[in-house]
C-alpha atoms as a PDB file:
ATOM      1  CA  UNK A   1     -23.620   7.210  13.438  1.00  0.00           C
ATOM      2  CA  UNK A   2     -20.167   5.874  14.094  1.00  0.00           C
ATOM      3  CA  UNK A   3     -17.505   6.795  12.267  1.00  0.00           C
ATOM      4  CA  UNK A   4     -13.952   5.679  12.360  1.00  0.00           C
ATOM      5  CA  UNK A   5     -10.994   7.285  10.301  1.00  0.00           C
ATOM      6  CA  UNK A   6      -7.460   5.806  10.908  1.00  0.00           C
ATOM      7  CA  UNK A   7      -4.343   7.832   9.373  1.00  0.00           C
ATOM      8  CA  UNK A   8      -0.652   7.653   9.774  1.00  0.00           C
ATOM      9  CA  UNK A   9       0.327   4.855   7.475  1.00  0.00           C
ATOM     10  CA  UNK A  10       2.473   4.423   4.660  1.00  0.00           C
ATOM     11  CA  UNK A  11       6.272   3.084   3.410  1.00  0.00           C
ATOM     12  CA  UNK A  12       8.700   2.871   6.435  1.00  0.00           C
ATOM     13  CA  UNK A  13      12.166   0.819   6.462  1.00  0.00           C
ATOM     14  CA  UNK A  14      13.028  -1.869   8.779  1.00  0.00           C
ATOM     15  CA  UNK A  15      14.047  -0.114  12.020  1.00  0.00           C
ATOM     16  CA  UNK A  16      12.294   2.626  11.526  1.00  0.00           C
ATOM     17  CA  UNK A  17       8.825   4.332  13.341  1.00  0.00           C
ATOM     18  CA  UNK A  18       5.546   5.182  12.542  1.00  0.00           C
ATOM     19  CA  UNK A  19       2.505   6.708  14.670  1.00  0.00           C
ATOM     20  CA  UNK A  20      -1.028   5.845  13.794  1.00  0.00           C
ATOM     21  CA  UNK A  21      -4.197   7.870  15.282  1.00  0.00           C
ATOM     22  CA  UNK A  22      -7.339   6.540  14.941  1.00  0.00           C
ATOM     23  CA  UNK A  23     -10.130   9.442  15.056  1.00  0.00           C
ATOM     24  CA  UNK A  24     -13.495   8.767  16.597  1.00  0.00           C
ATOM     25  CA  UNK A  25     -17.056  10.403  15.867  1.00  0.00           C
ATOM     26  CA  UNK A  26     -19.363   8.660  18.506  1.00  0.00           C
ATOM     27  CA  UNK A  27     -21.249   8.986  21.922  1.00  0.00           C
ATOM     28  CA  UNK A  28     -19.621   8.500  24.692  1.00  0.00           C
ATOM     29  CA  UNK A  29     -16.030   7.355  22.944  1.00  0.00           C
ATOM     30  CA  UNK A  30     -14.677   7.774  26.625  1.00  0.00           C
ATOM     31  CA  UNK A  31     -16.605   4.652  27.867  1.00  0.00           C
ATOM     32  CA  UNK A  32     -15.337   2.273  24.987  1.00  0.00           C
ATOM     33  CA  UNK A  33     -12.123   0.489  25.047  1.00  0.00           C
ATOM     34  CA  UNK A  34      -9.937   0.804  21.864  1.00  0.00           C
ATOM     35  CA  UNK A  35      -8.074  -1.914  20.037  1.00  0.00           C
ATOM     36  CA  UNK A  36      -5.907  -2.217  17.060  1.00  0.00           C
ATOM     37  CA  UNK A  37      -5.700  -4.976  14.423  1.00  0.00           C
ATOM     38  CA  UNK A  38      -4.189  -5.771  11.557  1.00  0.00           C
ATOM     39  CA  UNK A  39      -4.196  -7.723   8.106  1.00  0.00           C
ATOM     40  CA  UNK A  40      -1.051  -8.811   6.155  1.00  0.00           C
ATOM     41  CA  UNK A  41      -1.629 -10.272   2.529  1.00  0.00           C
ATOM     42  CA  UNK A  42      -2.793 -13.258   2.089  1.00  0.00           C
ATOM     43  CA  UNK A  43      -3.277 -13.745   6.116  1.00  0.00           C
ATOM     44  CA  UNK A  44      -5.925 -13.475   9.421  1.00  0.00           C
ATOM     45  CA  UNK A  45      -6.720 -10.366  10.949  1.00  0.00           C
ATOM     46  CA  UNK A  46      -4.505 -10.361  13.834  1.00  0.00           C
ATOM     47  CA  UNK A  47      -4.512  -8.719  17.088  1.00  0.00           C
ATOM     48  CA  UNK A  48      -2.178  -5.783  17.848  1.00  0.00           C
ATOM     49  CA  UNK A  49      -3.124  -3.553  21.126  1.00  0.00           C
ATOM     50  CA  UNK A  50      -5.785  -2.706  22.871  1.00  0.00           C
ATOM     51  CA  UNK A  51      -5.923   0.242  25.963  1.00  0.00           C
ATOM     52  CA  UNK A  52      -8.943   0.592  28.486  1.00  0.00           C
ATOM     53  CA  UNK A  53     -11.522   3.275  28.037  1.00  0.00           C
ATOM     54  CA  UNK A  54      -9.559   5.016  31.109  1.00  0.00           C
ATOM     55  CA  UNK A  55      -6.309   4.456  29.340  1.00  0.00           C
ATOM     56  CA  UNK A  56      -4.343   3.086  32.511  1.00  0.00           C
ATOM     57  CA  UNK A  57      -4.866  -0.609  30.931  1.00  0.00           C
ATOM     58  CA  UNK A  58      -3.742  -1.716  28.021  1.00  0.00           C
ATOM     59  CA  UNK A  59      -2.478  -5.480  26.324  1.00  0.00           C
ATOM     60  CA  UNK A  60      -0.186  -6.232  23.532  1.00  0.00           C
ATOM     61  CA  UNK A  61       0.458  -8.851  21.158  1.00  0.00           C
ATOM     62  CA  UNK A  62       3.479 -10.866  21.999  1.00  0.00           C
ATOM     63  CA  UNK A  63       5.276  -9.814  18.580  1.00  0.00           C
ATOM     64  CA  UNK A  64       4.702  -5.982  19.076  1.00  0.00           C
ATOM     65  CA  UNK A  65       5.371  -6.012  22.639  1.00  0.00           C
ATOM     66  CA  UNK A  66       8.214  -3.551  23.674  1.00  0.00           C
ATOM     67  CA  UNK A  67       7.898  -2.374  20.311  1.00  0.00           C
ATOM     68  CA  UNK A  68       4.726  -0.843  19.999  1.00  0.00           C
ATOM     69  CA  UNK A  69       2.106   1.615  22.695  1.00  0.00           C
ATOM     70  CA  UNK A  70      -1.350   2.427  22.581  1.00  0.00           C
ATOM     71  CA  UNK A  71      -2.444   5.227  24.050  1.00  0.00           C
ATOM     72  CA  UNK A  72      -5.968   7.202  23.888  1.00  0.00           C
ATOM     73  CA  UNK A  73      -6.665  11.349  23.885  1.00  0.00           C
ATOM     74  CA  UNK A  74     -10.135  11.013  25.430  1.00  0.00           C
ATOM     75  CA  UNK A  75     -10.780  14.629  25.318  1.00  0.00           C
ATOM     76  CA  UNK A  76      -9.700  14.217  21.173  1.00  0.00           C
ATOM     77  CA  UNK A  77     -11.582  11.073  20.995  1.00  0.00           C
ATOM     78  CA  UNK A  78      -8.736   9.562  19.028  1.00  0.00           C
ATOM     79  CA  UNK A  79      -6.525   6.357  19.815  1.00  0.00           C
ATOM     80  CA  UNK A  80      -3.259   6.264  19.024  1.00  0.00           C
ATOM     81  CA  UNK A  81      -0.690   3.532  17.958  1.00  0.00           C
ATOM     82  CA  UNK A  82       2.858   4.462  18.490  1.00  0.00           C
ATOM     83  CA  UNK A  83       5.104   1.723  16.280  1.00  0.00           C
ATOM     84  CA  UNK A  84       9.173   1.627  16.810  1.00  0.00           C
ATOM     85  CA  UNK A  85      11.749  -0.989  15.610  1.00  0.00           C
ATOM     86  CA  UNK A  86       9.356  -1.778  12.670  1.00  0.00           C
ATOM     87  CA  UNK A  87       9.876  -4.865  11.287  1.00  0.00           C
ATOM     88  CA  UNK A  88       8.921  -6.223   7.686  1.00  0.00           C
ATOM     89  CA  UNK A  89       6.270  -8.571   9.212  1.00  0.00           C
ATOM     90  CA  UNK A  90       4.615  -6.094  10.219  1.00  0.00           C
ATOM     91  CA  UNK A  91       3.363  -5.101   7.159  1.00  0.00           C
ATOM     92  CA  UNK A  92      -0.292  -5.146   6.668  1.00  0.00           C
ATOM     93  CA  UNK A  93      -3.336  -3.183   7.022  1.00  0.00           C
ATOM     94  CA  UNK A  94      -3.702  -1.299  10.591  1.00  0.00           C
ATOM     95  CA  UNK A  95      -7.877  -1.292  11.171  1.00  0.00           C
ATOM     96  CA  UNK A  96      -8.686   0.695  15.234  1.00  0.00           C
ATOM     97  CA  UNK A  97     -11.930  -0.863  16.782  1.00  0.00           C
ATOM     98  CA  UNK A  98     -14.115   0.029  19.949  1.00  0.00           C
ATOM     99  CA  UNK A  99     -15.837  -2.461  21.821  1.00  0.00           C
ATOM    100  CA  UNK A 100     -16.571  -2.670  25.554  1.00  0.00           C
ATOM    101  CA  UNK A 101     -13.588  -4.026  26.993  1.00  0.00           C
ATOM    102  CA  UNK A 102      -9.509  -4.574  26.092  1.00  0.00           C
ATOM    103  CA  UNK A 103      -9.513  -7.718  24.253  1.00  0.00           C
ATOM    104  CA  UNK A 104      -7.480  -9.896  21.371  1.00  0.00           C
ATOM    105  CA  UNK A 105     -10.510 -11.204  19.952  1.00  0.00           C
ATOM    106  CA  UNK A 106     -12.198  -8.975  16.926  1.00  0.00           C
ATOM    107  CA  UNK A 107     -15.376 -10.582  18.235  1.00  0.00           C
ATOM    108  CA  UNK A 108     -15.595  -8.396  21.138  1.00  0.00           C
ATOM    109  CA  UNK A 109     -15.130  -5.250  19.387  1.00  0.00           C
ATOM    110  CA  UNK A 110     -18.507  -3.597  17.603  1.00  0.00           C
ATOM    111  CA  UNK A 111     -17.099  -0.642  15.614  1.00  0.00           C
ATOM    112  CA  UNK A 112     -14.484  -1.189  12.572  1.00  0.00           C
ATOM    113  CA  UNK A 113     -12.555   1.667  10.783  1.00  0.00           C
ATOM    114  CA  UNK A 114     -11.641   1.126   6.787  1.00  0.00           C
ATOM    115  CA  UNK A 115      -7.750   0.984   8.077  1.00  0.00           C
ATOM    116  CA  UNK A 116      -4.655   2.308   7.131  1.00  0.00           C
ATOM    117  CA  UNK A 117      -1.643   1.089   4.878  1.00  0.00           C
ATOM    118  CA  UNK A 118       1.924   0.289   6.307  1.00  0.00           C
ATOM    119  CA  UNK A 119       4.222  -1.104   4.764  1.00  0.00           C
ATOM    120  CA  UNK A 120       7.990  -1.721   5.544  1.00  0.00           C
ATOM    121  CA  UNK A 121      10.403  -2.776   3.642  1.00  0.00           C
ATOM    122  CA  UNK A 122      13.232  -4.764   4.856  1.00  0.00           C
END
């Protein structure tokens, strides 16, 4: 059984940081590549990051890039999202998933987590 627990979130202000970790129970975790999404209100999931099951390849969203890294602990199974210059559009719900390969579409990823909360206020 899969199970996927993101923490980290909560109330930030414009310009500040926040570091998300996503913590993995599964087989093999090592072999999956990890991405992060995210929901605002009343919006589309929308693609964040993603990093290689190696960790030496990862892909951004244009609007977090320079802004925000993912990295991976493979030997803590967890995926982390490391989130500076915060901006209030990026508000929304922060969900980590593991599929086979880096990707911005949700379709190629086969484990969700429930998410985490972040909100910042401008």
């Amino acid at each position: 059984q899969v199970q996927m627990v993101e923490s980290g979130g909560g109330l930030v202000r414009a310009g500040g940081s926040l570091t998300l970790s996503c913590a993995v129970s599964m087989r093999d975790f090592s072999t999956y590549a990890m991405g992060w999404f995210r929901q605002a209100p009343g919006k589309e999931r929308e693609f964040v990051a993603a990093v290689s099951w190696s960790g030496g390849s990862t892909l951004y969203s244009d609007s977090v890039k320079g802004r925000f890294t993912v990295s991976r602990d493979n030997a803590k199974d967890t995926v982390y999202l490391q989130m500076n210059s915060l901006k209030a559009e990026d508000t929304g719900v922060y969900s980590c998933a593991a599929g086979d390969r880096p990707s911005m579409d949700g379709r190629a990823y086969y484990y969700w987590g429930q998410g985490t909360r972040v909100t910042v206020s401008s």
